[in-house]
Protein backbone atom coordinates (compact mmCIF):
# COMPACT_ATOMS: atom_id res chain seq x y z
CA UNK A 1 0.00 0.00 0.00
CA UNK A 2 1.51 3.65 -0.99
CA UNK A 3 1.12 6.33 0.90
CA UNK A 4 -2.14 8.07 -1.49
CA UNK A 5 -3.81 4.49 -0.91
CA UNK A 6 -3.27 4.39 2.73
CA UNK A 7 -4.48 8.22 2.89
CA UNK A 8 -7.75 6.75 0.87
CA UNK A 9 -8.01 4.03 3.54
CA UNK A 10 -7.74 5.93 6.35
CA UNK A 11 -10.08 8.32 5.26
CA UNK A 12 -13.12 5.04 5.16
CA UNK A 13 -12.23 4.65 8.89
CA UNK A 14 -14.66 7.77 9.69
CA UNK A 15 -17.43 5.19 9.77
CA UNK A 16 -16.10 3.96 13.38
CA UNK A 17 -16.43 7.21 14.80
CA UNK A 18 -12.84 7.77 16.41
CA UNK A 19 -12.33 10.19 19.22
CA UNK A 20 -8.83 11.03 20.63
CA UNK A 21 -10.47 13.00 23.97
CA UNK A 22 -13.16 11.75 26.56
CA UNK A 23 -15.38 10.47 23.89
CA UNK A 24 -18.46 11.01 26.27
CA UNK A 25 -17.91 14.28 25.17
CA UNK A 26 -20.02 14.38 21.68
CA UNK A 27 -18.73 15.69 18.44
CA UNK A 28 -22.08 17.55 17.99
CA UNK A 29 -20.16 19.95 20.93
CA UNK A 30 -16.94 20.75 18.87
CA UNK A 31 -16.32 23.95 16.86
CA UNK A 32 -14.09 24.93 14.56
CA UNK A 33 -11.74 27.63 15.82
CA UNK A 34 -9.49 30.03 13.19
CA UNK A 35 -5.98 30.64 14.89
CA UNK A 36 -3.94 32.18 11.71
CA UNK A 37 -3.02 35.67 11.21
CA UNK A 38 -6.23 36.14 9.29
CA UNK A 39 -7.61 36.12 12.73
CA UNK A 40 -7.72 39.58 13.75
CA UNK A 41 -9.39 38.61 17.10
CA UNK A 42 -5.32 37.47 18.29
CA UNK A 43 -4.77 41.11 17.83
CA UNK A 44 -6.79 41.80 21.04
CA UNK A 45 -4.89 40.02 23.50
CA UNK A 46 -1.77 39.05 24.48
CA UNK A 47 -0.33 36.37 22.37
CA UNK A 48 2.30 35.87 24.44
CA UNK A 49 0.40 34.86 27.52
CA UNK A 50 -0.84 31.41 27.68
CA UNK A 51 -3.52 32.69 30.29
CA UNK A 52 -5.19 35.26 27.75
CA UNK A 53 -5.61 32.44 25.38
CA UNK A 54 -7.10 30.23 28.05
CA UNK A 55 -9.20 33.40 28.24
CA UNK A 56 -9.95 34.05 24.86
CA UNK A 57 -10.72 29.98 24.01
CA UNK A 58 -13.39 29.78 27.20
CA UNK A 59 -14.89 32.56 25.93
CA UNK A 60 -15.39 31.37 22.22
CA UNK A 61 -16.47 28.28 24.25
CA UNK A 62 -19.23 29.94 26.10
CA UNK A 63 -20.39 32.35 23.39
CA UNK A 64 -21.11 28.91 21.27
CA UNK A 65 -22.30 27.19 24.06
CA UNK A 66 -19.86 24.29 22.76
CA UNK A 67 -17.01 22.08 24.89
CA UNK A 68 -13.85 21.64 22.05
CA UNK A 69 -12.56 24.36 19.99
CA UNK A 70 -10.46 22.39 17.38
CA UNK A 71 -8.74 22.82 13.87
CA UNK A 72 -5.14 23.98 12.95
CA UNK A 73 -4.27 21.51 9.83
CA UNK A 74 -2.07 23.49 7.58
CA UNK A 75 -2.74 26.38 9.22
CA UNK A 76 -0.24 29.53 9.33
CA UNK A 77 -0.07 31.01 12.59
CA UNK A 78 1.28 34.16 14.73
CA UNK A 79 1.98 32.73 17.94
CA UNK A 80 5.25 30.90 17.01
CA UNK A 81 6.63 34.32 16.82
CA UNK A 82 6.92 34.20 20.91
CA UNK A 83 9.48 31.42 20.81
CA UNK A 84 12.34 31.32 19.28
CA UNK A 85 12.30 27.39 19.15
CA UNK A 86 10.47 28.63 16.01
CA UNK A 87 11.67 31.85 14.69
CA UNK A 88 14.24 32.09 11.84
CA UNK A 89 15.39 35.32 9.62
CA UNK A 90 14.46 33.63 6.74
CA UNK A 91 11.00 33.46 6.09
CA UNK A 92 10.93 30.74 3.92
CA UNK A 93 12.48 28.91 6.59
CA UNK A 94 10.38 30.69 9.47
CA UNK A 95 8.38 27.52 11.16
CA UNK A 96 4.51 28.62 11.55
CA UNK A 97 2.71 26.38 9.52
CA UNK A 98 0.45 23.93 11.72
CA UNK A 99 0.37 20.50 10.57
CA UNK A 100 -1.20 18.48 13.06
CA UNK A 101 -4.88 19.05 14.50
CA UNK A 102 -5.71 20.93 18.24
CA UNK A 103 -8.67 20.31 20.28
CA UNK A 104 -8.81 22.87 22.94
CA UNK A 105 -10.59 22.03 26.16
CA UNK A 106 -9.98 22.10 30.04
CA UNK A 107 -6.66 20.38 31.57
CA UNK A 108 -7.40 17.18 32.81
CA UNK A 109 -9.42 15.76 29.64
CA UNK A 110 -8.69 11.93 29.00
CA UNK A 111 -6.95 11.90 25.62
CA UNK A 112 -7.23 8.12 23.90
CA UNK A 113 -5.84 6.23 21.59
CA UNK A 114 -7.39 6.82 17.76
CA UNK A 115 -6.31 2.90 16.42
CA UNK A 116 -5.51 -0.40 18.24
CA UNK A 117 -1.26 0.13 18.55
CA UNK A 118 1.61 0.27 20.95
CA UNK A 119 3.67 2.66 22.66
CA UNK A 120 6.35 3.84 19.79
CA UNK A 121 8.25 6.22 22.25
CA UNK A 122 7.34 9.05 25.04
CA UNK A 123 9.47 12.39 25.69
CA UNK A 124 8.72 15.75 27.50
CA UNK A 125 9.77 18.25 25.23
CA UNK A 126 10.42 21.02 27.64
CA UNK A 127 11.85 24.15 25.12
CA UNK A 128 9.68 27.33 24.96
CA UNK A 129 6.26 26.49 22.95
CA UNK A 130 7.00 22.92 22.44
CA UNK A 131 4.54 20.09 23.28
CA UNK A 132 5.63 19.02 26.91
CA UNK A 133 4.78 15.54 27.58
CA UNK A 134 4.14 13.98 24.10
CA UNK A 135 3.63 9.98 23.71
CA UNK A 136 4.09 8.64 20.16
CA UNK A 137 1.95 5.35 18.99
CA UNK A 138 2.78 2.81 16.04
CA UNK A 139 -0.36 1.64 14.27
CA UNK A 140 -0.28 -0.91 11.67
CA UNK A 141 -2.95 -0.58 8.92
CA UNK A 142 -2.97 -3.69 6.71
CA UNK A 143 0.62 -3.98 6.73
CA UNK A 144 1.28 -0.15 6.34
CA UNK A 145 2.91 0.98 9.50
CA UNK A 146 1.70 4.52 10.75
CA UNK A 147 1.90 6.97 13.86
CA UNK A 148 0.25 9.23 15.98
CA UNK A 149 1.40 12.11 18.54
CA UNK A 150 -0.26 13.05 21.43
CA UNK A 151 1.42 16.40 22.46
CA UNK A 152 0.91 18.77 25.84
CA UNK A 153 -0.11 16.09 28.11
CA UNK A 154 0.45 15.96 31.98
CA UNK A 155 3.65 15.31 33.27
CA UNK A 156 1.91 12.48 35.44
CA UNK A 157 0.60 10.87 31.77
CA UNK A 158 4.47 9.78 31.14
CA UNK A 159 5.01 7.79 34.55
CA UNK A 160 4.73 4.04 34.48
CA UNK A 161 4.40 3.96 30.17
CA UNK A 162 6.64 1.12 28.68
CA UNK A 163 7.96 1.28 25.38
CA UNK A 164 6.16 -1.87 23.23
CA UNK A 165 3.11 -1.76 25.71
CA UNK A 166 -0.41 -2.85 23.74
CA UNK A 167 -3.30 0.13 23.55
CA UNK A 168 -6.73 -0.57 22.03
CA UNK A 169 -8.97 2.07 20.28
CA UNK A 170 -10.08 4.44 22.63
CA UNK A 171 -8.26 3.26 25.69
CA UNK A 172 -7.37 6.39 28.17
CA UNK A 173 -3.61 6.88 27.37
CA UNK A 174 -2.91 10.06 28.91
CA UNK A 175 -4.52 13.51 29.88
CA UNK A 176 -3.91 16.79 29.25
CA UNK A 177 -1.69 19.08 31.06
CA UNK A 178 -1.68 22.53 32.35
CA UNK A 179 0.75 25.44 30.65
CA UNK A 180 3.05 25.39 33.65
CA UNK A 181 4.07 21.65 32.08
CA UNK A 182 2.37 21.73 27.89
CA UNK A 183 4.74 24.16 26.66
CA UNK A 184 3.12 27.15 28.18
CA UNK A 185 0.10 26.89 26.04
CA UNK A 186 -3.69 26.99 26.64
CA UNK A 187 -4.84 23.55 27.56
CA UNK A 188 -5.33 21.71 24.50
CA UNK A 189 -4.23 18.53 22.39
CA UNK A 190 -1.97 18.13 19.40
CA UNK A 191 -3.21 15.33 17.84
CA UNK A 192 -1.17 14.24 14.75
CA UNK A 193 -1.04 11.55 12.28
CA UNK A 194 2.55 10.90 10.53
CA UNK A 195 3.37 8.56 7.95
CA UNK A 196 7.22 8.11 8.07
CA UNK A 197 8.47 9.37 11.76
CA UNK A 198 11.99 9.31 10.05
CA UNK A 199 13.58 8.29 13.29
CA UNK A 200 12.28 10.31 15.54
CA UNK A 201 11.45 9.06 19.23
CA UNK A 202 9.20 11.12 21.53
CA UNK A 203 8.92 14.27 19.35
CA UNK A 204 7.98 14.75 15.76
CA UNK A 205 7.46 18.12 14.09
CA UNK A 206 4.04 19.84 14.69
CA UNK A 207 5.18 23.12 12.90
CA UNK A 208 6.75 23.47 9.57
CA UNK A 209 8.49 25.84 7.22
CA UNK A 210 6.78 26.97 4.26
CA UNK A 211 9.89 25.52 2.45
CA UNK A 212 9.31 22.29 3.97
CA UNK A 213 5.41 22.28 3.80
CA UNK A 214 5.00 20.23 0.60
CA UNK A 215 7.20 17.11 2.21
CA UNK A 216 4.79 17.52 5.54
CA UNK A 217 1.92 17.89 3.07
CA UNK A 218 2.37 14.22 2.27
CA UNK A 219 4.18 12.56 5.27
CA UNK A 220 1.37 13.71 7.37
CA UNK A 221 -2.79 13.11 7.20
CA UNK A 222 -5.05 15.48 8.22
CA UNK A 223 -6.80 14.01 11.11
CA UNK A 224 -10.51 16.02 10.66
CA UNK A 225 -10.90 13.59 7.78
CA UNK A 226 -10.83 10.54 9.90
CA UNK A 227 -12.05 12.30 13.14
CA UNK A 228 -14.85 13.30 10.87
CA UNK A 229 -15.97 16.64 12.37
């Protein structure tokens, strides 16, 4: 199976109705949330702070009357500017392109496994505006080997894990952490579905250059298409 097939059959998987937080939480109370610079709500607050976005993202919340912001795929944000983890002269080379998906919602939120897997690998990625506590699973599709990254968990969601360990569908792998320990970030998940990990254990990209965004255009999938939102 190439990569385009395995995209196709991962995209039939909606049918099983996959959730990667508490899943008694129903996808009829998500919304779709617009972080890029086209934004110009970001312009009213402090970009910086992690507690004006918790602000801002309970607010959208509550003026919605919904329970997960999400979105992000491909998207070309502001707030990497903060960090320079990030930040590079060159713009081309700048990283602000999202390419995994966020679901923002309280700390504390189960997060679960999307596909039957094992543990791959588990790091906390402690620079400025990185994920924090990120656990990597292998999945194995019909004989195509895949991954996904869970990214600003709790720093309790590492302890105990063993590398090779079994997980099932929806099993409660981790939860998600506060900014003190996620990066300094509003609570939320990065949830993100990779194709080659090209050696990478614990951490993975979540943010590309816009001269590397056609290679993370293809080694990653967008996960709304198999969340199904």
């Amino acid at each position: 199976m190439n990569s385009k097939n395995f995209k196709i059959r991962l995209a039939a998987l909606t049918s099983q109705n996959i959730f990667v937080i508490d899943a008694a939480i129903p996808k009829s109370d998500y919304t779709p949330i617009d972080l890029s610079k086209a934004n110009t709500d970001l312009d009213t607050f402090d970009s910086s702070s992690s507690q004006d976005w918790d602000t801002y993202i309970t607010k959208y919340l509550k003026e919605r009357n919904k329970k997960v912001a999400f979105g992000g795929y491909l998207e070309k944000r502001g707030i990497y500017n903060r960090s320079d983890y990030f930040n590079n002269p060159n713009p081309r080379a700048e990283r602000n392109i999202h390419i995994g998906l966020d679901l923002w919602i309280a700390a504390g939120t189960s997060v679960l496994a999307a596909f039957n897997g094992e543990i791959h690998s588990f790091k906390d990625n402690t620079n400025f505006g990185d994920y924090g506590p990120t656990i990597i699973l292998r999945h194995d599709l019909d004989g195509f080997v895949f991954y996904t990254l869970y990214g600003h968990l709790s720093r309790e969601s590492l302890a105990n894990l063993k590398v090779g360990a079994m997980v099932s569908q929806g099993e409660i792998i981790a939860y998600l952490g506060k900014a003190e320990v996620n990066g300094d970030y509003a609570p939320h998940l990065h949830f993100q579905m990779i194709i080659d990990l090209q050696g990478c254990v614990g951490d993975y990209p979540g943010v590309c250059s816009l001269q590397d965004l056609e290679f993370y255009k293809e080694n990653t999938v967008n996960p709304e298409r198999v969340l199904e939102f």
